[in-house]
Each structure stands twice: as C-alpha cells, then as structure tokens.
Protein backbone atom coordinates (compact mmCIF):
# COMPACT_ATOMS: atom_id res chain seq x y z
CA UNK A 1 22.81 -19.24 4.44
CA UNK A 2 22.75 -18.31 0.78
CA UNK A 3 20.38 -15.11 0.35
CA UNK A 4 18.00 -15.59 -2.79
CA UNK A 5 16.72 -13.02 -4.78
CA UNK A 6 12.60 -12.61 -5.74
CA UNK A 7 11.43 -11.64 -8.92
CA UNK A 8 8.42 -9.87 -9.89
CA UNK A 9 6.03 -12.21 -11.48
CA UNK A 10 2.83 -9.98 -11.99
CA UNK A 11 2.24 -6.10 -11.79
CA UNK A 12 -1.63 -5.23 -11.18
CA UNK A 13 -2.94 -1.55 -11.48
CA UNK A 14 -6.31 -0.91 -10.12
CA UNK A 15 -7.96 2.66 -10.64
CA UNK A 16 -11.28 3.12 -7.90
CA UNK A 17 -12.98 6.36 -7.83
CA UNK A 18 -13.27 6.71 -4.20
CA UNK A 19 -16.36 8.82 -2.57
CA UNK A 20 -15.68 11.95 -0.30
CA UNK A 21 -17.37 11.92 2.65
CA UNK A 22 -16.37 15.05 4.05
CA UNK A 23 -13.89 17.83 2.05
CA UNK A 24 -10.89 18.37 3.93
CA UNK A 25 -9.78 21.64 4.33
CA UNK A 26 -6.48 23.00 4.94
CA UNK A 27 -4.42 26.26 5.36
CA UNK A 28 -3.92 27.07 2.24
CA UNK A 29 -7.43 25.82 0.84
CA UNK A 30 -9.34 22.26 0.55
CA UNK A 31 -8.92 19.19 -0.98
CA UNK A 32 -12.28 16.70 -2.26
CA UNK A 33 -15.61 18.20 -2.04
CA UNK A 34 -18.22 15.87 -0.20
CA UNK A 35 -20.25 13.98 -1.83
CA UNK A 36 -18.45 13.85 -4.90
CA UNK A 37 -15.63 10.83 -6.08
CA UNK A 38 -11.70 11.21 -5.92
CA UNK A 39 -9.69 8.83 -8.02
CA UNK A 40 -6.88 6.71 -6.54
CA UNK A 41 -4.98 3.71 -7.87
CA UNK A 42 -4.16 0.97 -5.96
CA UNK A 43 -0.73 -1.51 -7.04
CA UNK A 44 -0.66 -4.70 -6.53
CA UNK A 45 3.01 -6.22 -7.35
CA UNK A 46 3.47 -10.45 -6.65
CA UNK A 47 6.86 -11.98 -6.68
CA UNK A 48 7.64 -15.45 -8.19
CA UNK A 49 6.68 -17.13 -4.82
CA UNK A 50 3.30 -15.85 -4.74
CA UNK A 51 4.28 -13.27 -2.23
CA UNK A 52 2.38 -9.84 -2.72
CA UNK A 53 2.66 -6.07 -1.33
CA UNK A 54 0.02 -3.07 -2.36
CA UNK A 55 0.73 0.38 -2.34
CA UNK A 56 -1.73 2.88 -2.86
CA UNK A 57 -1.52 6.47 -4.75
C-alpha cells in the first residue's frame, strides 16, 4: 500500500461574535460579562479530496 499525501485546497476564516450567557468567573477574576458578545474565529481548512476539519479559537 503506497501512502498518499493530501493537500490543502481551501483555507476559510470565519470571525462570529458569540453572546455570553453567563460570565464565568475564576480564581484569579472573570472572563465575558453576560449579556454582552465575545469574538471567536472559527477555521475551516479542506484538502484536495474535499475532505474538511474546523478548529475553533
């Protein structure tokens, strides 16, 4: 069995602002305040076969 090797084809960046529900709170202090919007980006990459992953930040 030969192994083959996948190329990315496409590389797709998506920014959401997300909404808080509830601030999260921690030792050292809190993170997100309810009510308002947090920003994340999501990554979409595809391969060459039309294969995709995400990955979230």
């Amino acid at each position: 069995m030969t192994p083959t090797v996948s190329r990315i084809a496409q590389v797709e960046v998506f920014r959401v602002d997300l909404p808080v529900i509830k601030t999260f709170v921690f030792a050292s202090g809190s993170a997100g305040t309810a009510g308002a919007t947090a920003p994340h980006v999501f990554v979409k990459v595809t391969d060459d076969e039309g294969r995709a992953g995400w990955g979230e930040a």
